[in-house]
N, C-alpha and C. Protein backbone atom coordinates (compact mmCIF):
# COMPACT_ATOMS: atom_id res chain seq x y z
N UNK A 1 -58.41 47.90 253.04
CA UNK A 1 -58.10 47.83 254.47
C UNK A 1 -59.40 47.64 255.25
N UNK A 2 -59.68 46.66 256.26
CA UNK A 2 -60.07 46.76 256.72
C UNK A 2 -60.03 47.51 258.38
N UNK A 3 -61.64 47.49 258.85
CA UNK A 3 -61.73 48.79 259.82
C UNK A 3 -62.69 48.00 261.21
N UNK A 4 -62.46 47.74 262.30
CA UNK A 4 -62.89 47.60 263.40
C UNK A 4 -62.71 47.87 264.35
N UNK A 5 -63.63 48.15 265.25
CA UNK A 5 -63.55 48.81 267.09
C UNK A 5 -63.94 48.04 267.56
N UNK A 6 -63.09 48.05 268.95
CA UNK A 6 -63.71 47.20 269.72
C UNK A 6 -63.45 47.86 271.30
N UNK A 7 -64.69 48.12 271.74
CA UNK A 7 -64.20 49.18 273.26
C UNK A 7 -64.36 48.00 274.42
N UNK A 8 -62.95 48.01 275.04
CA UNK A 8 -62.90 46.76 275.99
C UNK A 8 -62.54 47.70 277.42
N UNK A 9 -62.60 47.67 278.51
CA UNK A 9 -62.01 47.62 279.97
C UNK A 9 -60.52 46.92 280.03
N UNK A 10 -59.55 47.10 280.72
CA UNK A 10 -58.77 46.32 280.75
C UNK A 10 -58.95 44.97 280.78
N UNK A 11 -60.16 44.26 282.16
CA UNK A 11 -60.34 43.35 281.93
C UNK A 11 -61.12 42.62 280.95
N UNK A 12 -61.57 43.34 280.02
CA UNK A 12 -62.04 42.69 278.92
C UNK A 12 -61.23 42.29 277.57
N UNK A 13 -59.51 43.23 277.88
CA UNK A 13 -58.52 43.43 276.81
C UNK A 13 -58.64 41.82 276.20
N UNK A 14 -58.66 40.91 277.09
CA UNK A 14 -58.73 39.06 275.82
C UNK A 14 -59.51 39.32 274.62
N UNK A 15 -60.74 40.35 274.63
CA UNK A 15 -61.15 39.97 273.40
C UNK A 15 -60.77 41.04 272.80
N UNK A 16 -60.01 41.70 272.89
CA UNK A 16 -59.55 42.30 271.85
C UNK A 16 -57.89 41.82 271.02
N UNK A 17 -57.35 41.05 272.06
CA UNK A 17 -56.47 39.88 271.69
C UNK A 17 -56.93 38.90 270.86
N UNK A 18 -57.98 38.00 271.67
CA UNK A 18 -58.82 37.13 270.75
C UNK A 18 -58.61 37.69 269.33
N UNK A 19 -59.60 39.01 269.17
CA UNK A 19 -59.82 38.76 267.53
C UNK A 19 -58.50 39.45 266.70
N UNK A 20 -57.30 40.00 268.05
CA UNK A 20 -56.58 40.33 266.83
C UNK A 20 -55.48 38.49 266.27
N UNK A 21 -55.71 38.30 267.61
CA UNK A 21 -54.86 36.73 267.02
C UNK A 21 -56.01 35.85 265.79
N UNK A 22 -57.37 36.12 265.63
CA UNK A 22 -57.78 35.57 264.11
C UNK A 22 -57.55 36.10 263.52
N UNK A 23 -57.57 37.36 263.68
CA UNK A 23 -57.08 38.29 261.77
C UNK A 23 -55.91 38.80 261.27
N UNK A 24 -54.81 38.92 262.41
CA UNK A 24 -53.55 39.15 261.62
C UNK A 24 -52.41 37.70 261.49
N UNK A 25 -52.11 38.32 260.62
CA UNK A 25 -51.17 37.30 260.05
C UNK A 25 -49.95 36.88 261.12
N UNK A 26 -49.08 36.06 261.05
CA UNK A 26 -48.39 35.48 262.37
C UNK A 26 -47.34 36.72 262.52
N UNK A 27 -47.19 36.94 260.93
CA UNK A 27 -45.88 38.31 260.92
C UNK A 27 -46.41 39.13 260.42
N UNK A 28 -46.11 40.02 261.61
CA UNK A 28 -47.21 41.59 261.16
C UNK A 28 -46.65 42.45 262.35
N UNK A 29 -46.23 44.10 261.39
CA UNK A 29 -46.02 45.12 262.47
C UNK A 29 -46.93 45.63 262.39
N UNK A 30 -47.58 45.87 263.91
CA UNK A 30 -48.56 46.29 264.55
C UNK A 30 -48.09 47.83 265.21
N UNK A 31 -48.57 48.97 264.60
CA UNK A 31 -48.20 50.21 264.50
C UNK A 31 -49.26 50.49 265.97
N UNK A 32 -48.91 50.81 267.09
CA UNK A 32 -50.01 51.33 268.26
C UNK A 32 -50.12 52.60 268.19
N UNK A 33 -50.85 53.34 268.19
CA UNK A 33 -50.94 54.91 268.01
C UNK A 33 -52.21 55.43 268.87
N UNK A 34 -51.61 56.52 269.82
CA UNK A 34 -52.68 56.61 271.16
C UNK A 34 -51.73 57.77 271.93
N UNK A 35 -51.79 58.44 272.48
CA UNK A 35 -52.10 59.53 273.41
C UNK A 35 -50.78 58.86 274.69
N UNK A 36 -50.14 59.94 275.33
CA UNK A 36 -49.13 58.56 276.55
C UNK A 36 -50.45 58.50 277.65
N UNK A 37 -49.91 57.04 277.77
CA UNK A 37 -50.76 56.83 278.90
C UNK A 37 -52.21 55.62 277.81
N UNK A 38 -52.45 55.76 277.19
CA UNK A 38 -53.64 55.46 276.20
C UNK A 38 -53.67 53.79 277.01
N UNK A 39 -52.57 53.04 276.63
CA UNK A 39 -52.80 51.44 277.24
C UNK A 39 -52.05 50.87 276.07
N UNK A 40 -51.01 51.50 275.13
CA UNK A 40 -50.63 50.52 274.26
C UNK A 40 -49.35 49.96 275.43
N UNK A 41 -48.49 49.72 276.04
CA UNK A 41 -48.13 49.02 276.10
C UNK A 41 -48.87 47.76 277.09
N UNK A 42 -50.24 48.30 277.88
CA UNK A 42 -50.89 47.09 278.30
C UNK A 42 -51.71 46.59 277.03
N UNK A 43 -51.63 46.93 276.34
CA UNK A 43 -52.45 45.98 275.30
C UNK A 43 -51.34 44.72 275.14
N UNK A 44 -49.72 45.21 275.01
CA UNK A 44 -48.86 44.26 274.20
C UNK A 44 -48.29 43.52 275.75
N UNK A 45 -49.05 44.02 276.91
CA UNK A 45 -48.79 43.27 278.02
C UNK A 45 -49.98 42.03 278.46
N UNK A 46 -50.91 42.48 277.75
CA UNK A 46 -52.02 41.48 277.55
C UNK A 46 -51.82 40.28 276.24
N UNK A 47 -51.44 40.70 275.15
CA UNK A 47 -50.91 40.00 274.29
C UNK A 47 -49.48 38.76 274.64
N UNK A 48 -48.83 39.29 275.48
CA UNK A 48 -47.75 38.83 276.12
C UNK A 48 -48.40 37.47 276.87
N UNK A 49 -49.32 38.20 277.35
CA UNK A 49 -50.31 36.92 278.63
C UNK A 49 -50.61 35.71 278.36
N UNK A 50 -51.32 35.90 277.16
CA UNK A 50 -52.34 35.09 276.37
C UNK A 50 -51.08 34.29 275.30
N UNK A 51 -50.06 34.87 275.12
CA UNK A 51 -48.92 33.75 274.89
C UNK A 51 -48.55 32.91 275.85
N UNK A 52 -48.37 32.87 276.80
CA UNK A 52 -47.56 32.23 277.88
C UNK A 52 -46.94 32.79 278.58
N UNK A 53 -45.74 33.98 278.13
CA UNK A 53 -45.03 34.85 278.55
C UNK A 53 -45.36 35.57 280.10
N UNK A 54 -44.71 35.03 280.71
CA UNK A 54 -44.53 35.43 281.97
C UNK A 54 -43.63 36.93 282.33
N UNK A 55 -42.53 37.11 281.84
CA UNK A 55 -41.55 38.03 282.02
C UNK A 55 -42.60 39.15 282.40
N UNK A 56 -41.91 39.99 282.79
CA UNK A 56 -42.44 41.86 282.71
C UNK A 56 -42.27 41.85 281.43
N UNK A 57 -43.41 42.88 280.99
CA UNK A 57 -43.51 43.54 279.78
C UNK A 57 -43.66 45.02 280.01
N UNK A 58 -42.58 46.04 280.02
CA UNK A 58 -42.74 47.16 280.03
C UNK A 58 -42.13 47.66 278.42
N UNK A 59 -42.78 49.08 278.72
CA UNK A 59 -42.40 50.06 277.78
C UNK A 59 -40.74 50.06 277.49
N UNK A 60 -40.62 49.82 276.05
CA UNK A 60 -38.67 50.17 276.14
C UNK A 60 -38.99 51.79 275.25
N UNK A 61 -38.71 52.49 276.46
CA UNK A 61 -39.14 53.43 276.25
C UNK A 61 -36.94 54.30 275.85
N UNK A 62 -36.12 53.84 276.75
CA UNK A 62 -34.92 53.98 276.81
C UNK A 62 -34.01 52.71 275.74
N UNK A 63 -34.44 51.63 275.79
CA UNK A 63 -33.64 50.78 275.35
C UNK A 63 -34.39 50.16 273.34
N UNK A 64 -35.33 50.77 273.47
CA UNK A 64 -35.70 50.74 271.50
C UNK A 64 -37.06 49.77 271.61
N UNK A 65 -36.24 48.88 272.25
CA UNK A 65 -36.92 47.49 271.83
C UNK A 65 -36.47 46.36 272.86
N UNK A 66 -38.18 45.53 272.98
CA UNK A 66 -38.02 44.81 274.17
C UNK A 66 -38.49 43.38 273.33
N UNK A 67 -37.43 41.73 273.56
CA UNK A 67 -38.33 40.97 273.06
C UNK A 67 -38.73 40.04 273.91
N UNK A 68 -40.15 39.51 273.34
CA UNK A 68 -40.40 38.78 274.48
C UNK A 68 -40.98 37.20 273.87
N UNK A 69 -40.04 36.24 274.70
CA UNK A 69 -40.68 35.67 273.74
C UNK A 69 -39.65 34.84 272.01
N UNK A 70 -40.36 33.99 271.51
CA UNK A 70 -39.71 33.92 270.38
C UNK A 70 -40.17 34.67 269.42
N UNK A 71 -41.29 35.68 269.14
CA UNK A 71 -41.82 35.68 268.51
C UNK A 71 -43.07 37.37 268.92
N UNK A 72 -42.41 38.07 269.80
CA UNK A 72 -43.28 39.11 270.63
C UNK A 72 -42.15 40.04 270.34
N UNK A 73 -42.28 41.14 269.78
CA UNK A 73 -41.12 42.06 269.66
C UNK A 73 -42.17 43.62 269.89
N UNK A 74 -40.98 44.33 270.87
CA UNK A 74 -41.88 45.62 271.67
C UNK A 74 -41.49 46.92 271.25
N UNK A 75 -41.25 47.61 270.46
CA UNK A 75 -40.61 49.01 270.50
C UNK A 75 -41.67 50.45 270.39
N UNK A 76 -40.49 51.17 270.92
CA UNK A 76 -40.80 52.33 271.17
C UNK A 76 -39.99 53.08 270.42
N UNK A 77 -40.61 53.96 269.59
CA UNK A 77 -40.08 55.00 268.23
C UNK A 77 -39.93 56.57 269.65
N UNK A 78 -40.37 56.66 270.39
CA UNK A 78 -40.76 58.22 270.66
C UNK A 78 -39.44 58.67 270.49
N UNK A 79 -38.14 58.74 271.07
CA UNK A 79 -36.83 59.44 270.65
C UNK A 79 -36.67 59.68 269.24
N UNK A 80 -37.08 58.68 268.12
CA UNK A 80 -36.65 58.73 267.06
C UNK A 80 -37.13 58.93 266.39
N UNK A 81 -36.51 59.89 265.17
CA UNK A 81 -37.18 59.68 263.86
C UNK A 81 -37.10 58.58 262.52
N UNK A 82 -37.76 58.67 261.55
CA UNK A 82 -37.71 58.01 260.65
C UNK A 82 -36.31 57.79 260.53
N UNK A 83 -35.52 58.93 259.80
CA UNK A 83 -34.25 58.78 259.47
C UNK A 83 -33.12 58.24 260.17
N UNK A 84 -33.22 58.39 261.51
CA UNK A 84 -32.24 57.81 262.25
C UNK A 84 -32.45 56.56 262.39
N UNK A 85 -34.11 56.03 262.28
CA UNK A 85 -34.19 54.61 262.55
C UNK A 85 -33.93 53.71 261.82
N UNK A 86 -33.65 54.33 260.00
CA UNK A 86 -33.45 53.81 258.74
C UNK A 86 -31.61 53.28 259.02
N UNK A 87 -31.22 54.48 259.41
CA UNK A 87 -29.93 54.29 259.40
C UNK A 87 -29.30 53.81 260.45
N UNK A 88 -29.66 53.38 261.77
CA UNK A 88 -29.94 52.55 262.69
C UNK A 88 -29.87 50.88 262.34
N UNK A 89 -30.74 50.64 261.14
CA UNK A 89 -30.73 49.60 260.46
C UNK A 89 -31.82 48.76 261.31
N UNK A 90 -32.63 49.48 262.30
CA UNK A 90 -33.89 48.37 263.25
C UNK A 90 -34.75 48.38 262.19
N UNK A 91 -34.88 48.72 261.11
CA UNK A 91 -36.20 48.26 260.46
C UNK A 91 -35.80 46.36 259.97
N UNK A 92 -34.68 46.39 260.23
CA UNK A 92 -34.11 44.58 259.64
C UNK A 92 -34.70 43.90 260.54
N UNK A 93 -34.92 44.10 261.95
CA UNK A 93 -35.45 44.00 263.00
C UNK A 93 -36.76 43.36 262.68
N UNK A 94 -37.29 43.60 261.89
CA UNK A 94 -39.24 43.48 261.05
C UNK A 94 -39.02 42.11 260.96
N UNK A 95 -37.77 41.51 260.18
CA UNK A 95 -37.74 40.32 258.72
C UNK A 95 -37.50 39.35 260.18
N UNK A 96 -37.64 39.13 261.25
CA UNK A 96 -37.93 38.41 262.51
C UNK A 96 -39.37 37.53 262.55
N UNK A 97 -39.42 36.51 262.66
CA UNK A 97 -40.92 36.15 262.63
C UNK A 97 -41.81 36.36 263.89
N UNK A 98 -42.71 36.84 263.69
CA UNK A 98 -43.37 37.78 264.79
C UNK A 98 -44.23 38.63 264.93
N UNK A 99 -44.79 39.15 266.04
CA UNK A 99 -45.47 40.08 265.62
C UNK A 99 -44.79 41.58 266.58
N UNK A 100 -44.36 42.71 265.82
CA UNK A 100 -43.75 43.59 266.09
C UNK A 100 -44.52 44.64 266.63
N UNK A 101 -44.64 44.84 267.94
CA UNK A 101 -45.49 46.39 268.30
C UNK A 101 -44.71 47.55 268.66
N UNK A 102 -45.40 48.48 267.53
CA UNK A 102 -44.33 49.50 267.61
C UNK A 102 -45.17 50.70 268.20
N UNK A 103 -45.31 51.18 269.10
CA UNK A 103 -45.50 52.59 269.60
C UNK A 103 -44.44 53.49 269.20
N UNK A 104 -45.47 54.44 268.63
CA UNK A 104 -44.77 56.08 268.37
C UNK A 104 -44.04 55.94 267.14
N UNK A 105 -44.85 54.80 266.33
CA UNK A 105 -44.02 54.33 264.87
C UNK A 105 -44.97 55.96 263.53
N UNK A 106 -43.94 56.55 262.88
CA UNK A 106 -43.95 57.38 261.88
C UNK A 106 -44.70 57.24 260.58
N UNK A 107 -45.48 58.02 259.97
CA UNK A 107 -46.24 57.34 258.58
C UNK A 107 -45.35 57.22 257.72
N UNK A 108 -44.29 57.75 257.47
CA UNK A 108 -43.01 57.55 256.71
C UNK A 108 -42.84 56.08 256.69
N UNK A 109 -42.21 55.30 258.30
CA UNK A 109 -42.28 54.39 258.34
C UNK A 109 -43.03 52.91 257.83
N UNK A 110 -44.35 53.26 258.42
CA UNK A 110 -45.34 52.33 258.29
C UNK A 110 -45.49 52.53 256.00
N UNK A 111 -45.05 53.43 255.77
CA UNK A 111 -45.37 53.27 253.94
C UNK A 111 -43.99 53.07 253.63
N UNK A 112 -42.90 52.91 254.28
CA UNK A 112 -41.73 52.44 254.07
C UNK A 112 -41.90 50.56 254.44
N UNK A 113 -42.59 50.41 255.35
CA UNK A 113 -42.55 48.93 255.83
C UNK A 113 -44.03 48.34 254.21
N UNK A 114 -45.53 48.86 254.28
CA UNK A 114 -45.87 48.34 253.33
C UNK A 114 -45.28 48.49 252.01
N UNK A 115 -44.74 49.53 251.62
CA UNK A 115 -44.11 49.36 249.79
C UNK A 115 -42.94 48.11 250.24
N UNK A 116 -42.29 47.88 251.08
CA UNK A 116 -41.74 46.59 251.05
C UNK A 116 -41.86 45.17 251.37
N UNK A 117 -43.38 45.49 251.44
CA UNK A 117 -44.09 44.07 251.65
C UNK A 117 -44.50 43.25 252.50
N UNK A 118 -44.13 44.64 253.80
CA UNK A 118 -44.42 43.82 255.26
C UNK A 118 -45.78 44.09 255.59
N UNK A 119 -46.42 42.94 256.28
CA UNK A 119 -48.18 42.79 257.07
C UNK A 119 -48.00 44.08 258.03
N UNK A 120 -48.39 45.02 258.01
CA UNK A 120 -48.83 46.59 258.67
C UNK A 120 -50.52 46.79 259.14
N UNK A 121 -49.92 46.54 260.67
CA UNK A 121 -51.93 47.15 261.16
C UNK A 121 -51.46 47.97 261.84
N UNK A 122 -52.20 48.77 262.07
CA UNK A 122 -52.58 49.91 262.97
C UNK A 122 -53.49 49.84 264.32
N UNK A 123 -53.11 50.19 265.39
CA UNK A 123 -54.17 49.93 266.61
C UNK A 123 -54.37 51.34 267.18
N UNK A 124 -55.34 51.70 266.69
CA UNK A 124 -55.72 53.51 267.70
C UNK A 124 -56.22 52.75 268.88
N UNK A 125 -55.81 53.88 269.64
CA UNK A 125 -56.18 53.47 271.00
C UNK A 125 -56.82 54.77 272.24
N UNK A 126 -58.00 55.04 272.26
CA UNK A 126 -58.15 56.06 273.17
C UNK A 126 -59.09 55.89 274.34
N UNK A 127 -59.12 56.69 275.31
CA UNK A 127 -59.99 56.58 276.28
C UNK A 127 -61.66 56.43 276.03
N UNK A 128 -62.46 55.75 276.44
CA UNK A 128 -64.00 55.65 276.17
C UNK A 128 -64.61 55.65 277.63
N UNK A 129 -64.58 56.56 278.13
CA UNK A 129 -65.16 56.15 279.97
C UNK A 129 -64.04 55.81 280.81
N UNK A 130 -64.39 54.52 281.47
CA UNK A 130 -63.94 53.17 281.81
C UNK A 130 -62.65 52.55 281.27
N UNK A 131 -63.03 52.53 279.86
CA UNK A 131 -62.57 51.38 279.35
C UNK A 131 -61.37 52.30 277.79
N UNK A 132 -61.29 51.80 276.70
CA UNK A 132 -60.40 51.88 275.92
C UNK A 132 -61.37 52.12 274.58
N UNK A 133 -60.94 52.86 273.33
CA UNK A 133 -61.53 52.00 272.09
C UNK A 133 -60.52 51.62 271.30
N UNK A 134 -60.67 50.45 270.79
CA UNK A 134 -59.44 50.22 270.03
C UNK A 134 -59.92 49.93 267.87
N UNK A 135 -59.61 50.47 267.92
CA UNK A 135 -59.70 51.41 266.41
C UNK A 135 -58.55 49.88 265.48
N UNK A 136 -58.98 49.11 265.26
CA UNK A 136 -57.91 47.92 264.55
C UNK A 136 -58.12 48.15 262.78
N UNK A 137 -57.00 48.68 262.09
CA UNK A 137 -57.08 48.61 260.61
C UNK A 137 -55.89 47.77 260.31
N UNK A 138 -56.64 47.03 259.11
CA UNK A 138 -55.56 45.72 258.71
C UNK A 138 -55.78 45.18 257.32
């Protein structure tokens, strides 16, 4: 696995887009993990940008999952656990081509998604000052 930081300002969030659009793969769940409030869903509102995607990009903080996009998929785990989300059947949700950001996603999960073969990064995300650090393993 690899391991990189990169401490951006909001307005600096492009390059932390930039380098995640060279290194992950086109289909890849992107696990956000951060504190409420941290900036994961402006990270995947900055990601949204730098596609084209105009729409609002908020938190589906009530509704699971937000998509945006052909190819931009948004969820929010905090209500749920592993088990309900298994049996829910949203992990089918993954086999979508895309890149999936999941806030408040479970380690259960994320070793349930790699033993089955799906691209899994991780984005820590915490306060640095100003600005953000973003902690990218992939």
């Amino acid at each position: 696995m690899k391991i990189k930081e990169i401490i951006a300002s909001v307005e600096q969030l492009d390059n932390v887009v930039d380098y995640l659009n060279e290194v992950l793969p086109s289909n890849t769940v992107v696990f956000l993990r951060g504190d409420l409030a941290a900036g994961k869903t402006t990270l995947t509102q900055a990601i949204a940008k730098k596609r084209g995607i105009t729409s609002d990009v908020t938190s589906p903080t009530f509704s699971l999952q937000h998509c945006y996009g052909d190819d931009l998929y948004h969820y929010d785990l905090y209500r749920l656990d592993h088990d309900e989300f298994m049996q829910m059947g949203l992990f089918e949700e993954f086999d979508k081509p895309g890149w999936h950001m999941v806030e408040w996603g479970s380690d259960p999960l994320k070793d349930f998604l790699e033993s089955a073969g799906y691209n899994v990064a991780i984005i820590e995300i915490e306060p640095s000052g100003d600005a953000r650090k973003y902690r990218i393993l992939y």
